[in-house]
Every structure is written in structure tokens, then in C-alpha cells.
N, C-alpha and C. Protein backbone atom coordinates (compact mmCIF):
# COMPACT_ATOMS: atom_id res chain seq x y z
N UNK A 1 33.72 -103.12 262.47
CA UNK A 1 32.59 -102.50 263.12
C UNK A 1 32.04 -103.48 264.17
N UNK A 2 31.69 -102.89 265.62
CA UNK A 2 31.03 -103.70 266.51
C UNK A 2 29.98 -104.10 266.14
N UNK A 3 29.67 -105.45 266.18
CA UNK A 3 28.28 -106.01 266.03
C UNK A 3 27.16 -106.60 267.60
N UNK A 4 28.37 -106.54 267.97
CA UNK A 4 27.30 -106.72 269.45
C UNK A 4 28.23 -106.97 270.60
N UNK A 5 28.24 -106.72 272.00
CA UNK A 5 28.66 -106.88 273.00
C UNK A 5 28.11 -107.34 274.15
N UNK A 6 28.72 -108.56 274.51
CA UNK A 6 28.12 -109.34 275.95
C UNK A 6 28.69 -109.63 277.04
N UNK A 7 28.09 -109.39 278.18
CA UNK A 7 29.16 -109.62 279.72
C UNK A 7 28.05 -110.48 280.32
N UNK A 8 28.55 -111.50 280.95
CA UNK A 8 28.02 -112.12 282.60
C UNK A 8 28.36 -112.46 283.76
N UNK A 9 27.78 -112.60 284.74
CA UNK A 9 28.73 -113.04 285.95
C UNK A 9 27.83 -114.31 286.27
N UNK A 10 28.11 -114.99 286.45
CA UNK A 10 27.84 -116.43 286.72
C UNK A 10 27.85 -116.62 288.45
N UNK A 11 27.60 -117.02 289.48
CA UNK A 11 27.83 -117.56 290.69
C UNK A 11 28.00 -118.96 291.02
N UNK A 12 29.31 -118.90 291.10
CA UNK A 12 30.31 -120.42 291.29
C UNK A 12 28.97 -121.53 292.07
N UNK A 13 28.49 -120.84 293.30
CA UNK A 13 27.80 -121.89 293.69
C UNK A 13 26.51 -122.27 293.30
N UNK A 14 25.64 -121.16 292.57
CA UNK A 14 24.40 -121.67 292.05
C UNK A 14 25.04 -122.93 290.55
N UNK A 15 25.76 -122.96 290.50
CA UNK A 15 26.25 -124.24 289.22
C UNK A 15 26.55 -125.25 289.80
N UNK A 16 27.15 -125.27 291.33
CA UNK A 16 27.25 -126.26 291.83
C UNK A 16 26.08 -127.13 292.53
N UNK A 17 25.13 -125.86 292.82
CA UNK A 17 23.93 -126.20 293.44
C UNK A 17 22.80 -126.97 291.88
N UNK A 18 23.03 -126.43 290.94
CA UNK A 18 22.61 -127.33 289.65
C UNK A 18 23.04 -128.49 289.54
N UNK A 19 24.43 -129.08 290.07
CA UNK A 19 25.11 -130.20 289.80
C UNK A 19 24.72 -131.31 290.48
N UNK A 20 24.30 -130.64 291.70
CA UNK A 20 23.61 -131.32 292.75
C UNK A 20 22.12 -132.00 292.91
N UNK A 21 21.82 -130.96 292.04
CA UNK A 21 20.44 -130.99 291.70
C UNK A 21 19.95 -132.08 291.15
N UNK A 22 20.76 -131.95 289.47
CA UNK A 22 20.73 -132.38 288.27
C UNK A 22 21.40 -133.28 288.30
N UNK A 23 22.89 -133.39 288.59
CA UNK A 23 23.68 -134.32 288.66
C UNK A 23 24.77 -134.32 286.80
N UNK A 24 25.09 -134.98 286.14
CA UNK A 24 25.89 -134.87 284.98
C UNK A 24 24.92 -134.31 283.94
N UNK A 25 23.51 -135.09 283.81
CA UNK A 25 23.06 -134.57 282.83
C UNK A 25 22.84 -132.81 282.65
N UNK A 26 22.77 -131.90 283.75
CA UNK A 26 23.46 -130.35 283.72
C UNK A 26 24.68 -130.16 282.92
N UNK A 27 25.39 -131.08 282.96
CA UNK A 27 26.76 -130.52 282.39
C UNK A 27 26.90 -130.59 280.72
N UNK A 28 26.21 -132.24 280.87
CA UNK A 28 25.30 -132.44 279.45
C UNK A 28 24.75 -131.33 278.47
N UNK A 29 23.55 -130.63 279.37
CA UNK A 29 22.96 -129.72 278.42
C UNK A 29 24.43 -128.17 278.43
N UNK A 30 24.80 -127.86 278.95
CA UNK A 30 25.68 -126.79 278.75
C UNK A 30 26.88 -126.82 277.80
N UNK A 31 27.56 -128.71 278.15
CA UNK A 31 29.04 -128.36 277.32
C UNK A 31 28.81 -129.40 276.54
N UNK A 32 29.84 -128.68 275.06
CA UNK A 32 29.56 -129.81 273.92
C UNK A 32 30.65 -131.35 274.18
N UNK A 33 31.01 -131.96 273.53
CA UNK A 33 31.85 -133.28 273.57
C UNK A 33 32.94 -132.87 274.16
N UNK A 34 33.74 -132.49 273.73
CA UNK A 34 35.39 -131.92 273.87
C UNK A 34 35.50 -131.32 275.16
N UNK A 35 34.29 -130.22 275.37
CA UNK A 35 34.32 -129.61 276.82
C UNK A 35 33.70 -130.94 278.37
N UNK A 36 32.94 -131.52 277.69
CA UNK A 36 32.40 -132.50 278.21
C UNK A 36 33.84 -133.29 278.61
N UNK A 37 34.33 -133.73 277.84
CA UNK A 37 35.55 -134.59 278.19
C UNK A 37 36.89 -133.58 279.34
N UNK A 38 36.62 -132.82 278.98
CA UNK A 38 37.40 -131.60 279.72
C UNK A 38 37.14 -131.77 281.51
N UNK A 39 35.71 -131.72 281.18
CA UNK A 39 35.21 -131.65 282.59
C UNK A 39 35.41 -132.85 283.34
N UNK A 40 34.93 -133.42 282.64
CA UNK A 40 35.06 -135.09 283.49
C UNK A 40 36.31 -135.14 284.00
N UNK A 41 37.36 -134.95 283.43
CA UNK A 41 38.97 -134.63 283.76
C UNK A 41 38.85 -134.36 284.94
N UNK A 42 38.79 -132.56 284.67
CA UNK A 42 38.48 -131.91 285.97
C UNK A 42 38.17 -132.62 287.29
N UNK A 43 37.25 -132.57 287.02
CA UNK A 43 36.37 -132.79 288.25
C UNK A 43 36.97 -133.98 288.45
N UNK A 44 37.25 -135.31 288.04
CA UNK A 44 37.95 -136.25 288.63
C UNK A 44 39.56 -135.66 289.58
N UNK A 45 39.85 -135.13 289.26
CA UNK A 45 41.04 -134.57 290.03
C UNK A 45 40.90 -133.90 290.89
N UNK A 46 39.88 -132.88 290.77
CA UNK A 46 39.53 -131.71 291.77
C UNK A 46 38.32 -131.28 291.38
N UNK A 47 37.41 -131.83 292.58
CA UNK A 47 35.91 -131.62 292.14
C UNK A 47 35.61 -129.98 291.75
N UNK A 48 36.41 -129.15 292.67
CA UNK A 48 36.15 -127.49 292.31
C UNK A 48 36.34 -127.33 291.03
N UNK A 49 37.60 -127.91 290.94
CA UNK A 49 38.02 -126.97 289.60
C UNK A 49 36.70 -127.70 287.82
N UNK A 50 36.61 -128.77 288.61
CA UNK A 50 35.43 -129.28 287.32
C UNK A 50 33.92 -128.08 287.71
N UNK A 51 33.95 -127.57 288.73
CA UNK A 51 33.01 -127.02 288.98
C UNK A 51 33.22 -125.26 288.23
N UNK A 52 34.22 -124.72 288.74
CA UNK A 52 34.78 -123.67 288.02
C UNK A 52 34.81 -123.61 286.52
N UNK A 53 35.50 -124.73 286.10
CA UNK A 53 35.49 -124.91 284.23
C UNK A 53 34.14 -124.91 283.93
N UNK A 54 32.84 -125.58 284.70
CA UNK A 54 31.87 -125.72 284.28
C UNK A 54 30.61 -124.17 284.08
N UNK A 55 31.36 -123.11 285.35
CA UNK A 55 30.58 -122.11 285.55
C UNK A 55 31.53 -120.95 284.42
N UNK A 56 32.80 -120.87 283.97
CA UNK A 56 33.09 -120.31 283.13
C UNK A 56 32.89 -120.35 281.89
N UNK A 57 32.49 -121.78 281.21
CA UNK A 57 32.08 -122.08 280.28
C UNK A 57 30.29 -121.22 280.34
N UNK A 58 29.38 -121.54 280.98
CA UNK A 58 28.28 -121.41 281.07
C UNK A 58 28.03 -119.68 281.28
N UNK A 59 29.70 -118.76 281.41
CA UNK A 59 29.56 -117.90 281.86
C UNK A 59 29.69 -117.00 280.46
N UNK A 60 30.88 -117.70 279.63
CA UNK A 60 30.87 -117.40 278.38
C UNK A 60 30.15 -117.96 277.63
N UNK A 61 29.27 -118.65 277.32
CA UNK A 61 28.29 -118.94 276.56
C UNK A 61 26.90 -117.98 276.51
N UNK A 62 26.91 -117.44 277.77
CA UNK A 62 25.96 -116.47 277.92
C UNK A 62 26.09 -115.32 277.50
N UNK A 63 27.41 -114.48 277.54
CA UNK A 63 28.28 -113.61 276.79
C UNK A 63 27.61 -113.22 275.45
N UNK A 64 28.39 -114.53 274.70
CA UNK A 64 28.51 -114.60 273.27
C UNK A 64 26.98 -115.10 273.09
N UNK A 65 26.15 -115.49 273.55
CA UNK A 65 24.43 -114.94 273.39
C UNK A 65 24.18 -113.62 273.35
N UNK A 66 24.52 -112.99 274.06
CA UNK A 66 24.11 -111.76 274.33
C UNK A 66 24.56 -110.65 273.10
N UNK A 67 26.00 -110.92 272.79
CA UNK A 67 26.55 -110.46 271.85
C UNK A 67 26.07 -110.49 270.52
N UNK A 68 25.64 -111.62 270.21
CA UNK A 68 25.25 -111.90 269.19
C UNK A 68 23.55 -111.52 268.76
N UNK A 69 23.24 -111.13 269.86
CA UNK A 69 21.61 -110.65 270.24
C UNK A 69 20.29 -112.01 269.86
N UNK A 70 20.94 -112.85 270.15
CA UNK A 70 20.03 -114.28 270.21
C UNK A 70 19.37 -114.50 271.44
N UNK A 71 20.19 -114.17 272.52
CA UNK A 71 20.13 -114.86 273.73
C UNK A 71 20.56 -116.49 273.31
N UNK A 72 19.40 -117.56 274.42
CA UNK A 72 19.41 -118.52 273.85
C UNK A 72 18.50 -119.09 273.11
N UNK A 73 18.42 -118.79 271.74
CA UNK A 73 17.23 -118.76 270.99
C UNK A 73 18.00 -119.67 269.72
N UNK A 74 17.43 -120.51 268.74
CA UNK A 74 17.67 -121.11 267.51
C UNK A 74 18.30 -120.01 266.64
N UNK A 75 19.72 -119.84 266.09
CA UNK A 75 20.37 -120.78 266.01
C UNK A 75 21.47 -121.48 266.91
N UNK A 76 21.36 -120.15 268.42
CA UNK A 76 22.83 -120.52 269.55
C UNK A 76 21.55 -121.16 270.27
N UNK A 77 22.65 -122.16 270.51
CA UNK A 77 22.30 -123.41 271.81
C UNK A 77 23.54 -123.64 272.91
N UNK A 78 23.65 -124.46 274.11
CA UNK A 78 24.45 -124.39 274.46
C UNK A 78 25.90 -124.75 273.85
N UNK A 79 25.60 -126.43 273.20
CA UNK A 79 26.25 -127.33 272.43
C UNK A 79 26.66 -126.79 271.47
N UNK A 80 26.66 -125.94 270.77
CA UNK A 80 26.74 -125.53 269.18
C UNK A 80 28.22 -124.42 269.39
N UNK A 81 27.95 -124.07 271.08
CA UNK A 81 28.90 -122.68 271.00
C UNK A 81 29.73 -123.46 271.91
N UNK A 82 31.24 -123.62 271.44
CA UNK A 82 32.26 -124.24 272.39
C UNK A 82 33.10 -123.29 272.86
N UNK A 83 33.61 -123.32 274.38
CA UNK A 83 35.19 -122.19 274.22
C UNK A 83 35.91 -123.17 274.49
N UNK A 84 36.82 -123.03 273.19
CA UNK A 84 38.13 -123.93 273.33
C UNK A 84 38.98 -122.35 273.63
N UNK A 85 40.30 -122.72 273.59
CA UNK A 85 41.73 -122.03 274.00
C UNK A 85 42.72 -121.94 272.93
N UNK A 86 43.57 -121.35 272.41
CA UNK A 86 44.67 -121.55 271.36
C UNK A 86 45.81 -121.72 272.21
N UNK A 87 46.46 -122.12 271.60
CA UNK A 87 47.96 -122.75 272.38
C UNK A 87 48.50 -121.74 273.33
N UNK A 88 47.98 -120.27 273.46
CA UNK A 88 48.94 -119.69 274.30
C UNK A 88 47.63 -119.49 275.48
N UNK A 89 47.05 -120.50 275.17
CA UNK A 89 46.10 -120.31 276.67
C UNK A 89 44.91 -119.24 276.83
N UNK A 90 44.69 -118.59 275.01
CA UNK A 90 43.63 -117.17 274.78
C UNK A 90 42.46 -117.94 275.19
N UNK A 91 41.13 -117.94 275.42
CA UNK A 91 40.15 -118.48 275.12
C UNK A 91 39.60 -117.98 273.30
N UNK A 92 38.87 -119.14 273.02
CA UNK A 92 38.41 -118.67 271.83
C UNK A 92 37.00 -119.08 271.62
N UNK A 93 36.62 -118.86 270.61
CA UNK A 93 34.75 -119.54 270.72
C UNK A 93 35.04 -120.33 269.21
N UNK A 94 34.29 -121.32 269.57
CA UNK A 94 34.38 -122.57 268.17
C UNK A 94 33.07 -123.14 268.01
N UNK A 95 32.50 -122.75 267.08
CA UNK A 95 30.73 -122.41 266.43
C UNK A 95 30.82 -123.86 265.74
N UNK A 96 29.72 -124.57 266.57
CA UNK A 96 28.98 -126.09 265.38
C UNK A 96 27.73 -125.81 264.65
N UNK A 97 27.55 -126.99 263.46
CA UNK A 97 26.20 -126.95 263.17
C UNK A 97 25.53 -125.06 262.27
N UNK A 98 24.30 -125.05 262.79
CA UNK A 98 23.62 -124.56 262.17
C UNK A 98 24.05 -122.89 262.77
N UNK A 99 24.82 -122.91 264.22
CA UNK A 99 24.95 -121.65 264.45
C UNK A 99 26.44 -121.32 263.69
N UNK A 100 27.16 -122.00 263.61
CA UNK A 100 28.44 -121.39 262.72
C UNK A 100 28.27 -121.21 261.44
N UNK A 101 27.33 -121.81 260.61
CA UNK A 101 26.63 -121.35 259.69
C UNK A 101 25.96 -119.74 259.48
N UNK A 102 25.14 -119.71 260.52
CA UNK A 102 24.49 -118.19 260.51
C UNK A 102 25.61 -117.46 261.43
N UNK A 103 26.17 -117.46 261.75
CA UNK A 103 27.58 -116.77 262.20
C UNK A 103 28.55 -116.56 260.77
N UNK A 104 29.10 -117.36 260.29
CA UNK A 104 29.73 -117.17 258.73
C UNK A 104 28.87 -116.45 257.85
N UNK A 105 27.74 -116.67 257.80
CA UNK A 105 26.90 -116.12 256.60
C UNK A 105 26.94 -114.45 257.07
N UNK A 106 26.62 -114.29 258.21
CA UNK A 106 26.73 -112.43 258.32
C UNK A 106 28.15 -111.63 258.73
N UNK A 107 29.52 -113.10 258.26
CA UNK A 107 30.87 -112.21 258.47
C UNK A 107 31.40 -111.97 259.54
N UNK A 108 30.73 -112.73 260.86
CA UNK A 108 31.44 -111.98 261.80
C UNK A 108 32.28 -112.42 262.81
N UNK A 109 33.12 -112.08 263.35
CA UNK A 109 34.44 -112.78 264.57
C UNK A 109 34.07 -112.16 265.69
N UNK A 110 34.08 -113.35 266.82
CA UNK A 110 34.44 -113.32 268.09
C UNK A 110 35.51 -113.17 268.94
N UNK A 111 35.42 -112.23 269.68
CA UNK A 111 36.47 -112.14 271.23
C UNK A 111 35.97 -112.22 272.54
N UNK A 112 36.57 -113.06 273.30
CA UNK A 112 35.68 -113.52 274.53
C UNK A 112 36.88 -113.86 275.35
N UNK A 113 36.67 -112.86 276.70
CA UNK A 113 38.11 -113.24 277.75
C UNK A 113 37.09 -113.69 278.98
N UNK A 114 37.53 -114.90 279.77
CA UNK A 114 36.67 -115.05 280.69
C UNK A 114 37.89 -115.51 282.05
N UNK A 115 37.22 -114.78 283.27
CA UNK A 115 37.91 -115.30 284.31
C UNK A 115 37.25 -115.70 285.76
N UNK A 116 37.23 -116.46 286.64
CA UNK A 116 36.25 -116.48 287.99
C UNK A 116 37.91 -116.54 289.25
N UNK A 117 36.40 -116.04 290.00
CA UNK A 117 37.22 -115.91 291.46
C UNK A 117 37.09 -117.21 292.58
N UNK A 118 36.78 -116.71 294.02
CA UNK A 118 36.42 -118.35 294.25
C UNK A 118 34.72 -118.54 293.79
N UNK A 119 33.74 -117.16 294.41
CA UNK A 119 32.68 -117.48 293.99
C UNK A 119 31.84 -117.28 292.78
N UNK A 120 32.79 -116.38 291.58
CA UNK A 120 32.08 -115.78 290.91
C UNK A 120 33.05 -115.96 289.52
N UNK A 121 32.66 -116.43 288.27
CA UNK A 121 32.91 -116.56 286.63
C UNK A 121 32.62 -115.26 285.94
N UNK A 122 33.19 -114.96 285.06
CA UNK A 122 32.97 -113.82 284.42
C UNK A 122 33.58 -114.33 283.30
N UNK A 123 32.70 -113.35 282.25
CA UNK A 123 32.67 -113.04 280.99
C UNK A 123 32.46 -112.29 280.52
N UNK A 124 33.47 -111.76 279.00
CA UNK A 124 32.92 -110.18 278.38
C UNK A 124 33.08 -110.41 277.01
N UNK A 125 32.57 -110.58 276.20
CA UNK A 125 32.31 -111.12 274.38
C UNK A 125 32.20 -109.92 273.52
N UNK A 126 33.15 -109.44 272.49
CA UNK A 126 33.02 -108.23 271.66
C UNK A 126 32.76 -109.59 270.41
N UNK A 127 31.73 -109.45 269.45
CA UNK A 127 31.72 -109.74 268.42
C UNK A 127 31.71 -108.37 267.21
N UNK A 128 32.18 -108.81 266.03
CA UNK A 128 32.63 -107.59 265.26
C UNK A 128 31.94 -108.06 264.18
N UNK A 129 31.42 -107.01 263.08
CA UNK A 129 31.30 -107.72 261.51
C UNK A 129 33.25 -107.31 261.02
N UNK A 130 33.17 -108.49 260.20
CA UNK A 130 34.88 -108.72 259.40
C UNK A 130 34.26 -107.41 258.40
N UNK A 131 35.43 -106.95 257.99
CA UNK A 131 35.50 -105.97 257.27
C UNK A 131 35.78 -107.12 255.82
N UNK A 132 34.78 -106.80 254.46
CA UNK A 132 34.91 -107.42 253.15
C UNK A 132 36.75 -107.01 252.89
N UNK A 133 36.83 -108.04 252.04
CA UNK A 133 38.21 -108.10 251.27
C UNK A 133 37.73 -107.22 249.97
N UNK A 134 38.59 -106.33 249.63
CA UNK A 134 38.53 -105.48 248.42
C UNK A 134 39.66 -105.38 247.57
N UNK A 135 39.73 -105.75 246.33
CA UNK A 135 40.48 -105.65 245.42
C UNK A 135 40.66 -103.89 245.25
């Protein structure tokens, strides 16, 4: 059963215009460790593409807020909600702390496909309740 559904579109350059702004500590508040290390990558190689990873992430994080009908409210934060990838390159969402907690406790799985163009990130998040195991 659907439990909630979220889409966003992000604009490539208002994230860059944050970066500018803000400088790393922006990237700080949005991505957790792992994505953090991701980026730094990035962007050392090709400042866009650290800029792109940074507005798709921020694009699906907003998603899977929405989905989940929190927004960004206690228990989703930016940090807590990661999108990592599985080996064939899916995106996936990987819950820390106190929000994968209240995510496990009400049963439910995430799907989240995200893609950007040159100026624009997108995201679309189906979260589901798991159907109980029955003997």
C-alpha cells in the first residue's frame, strides 16, 4: 500500500548560487559523510559535476520529505537521509539515527529515481507500507 509520494525539481544554479554564497559549509548541512566525501571527489575533478551531485542529492532529499509527509521536520534532517546507489547504479535511500528508526517502526520502503539536465535535478520518491509477513 502507498504511503506517501514525493517529486522536486531543484535548479542547478540556485545550488550553485548557495555554494557561492555559503561556500562548503552548504554542502555540510545537506550531505551526510559518505556523500560529503563523494562530493569533494566531484567537484575536485569537475567543479559542475560536484555541483550537479550536490543539487540531485538535495533534490531527492526533498522527495523523500515529502513522501514521507515530514517535510523537513524531526525526525528527517538532511544528514540522516543518504542516497547511496546499489551496484547496478539504482539510486537508493539509506536512513541514519533517529529517522531510520521511525521509518522501521511504521514498516515502510523507499523508491526514489532521480535525474538533472544542465539546469535542472529532479526527483520522484514512492514510499510504501511493507506488507506484514503471515504465517
Amino acid at each position: 500500500m502507498i504511503y506517501g509520494i514525493g517529486t522536486d525539481i531543484c535548479d542547478v544554479r540556485r545550488i550553485q548560487a548557495s555554494l557561492h554564497r555559503h561556500g562548503e559549509r552548504f554542502a555540510q548541512k545537506i550531505l551526510s559523510d559518505g556523500e560529503l566525501a563523494t562530493w569533494r571527489s566531484r567537484s575536485q575533478r569537475c567543479p559542475e559535476r560536484g555541483v550537479r551531485y550536490l543539487a540531485t542529492r538535495f533534490s531527492a532529499k526533498e522527495a523523500f520529505s515529502k513522501a514521507i509527509g515530514l517535510g523537513m521536520r524531526m525526525p528527517m534532517s538532511w544528514r540522516l537521509c543518504e542516497i547511496g546507489k546499489l551496484a547496478s547504479g539504482q539510486p537508493t535511500i539509506v536512513l541514519h539515527g533517529g529517522l531510520k528508526s521511525w521509518f522501521e517502526a511504521k514498516n515502510l520502503s523507499a523508491h526514489i529515481s532521480v535525474t538533472d539536465e544542465t539546469d535542472y535535478a529532479a526527483s520522484f520518491c514512492v514510499v510504501e507500507v511493507m506488507p506484514e509477513n503471515r504465517l
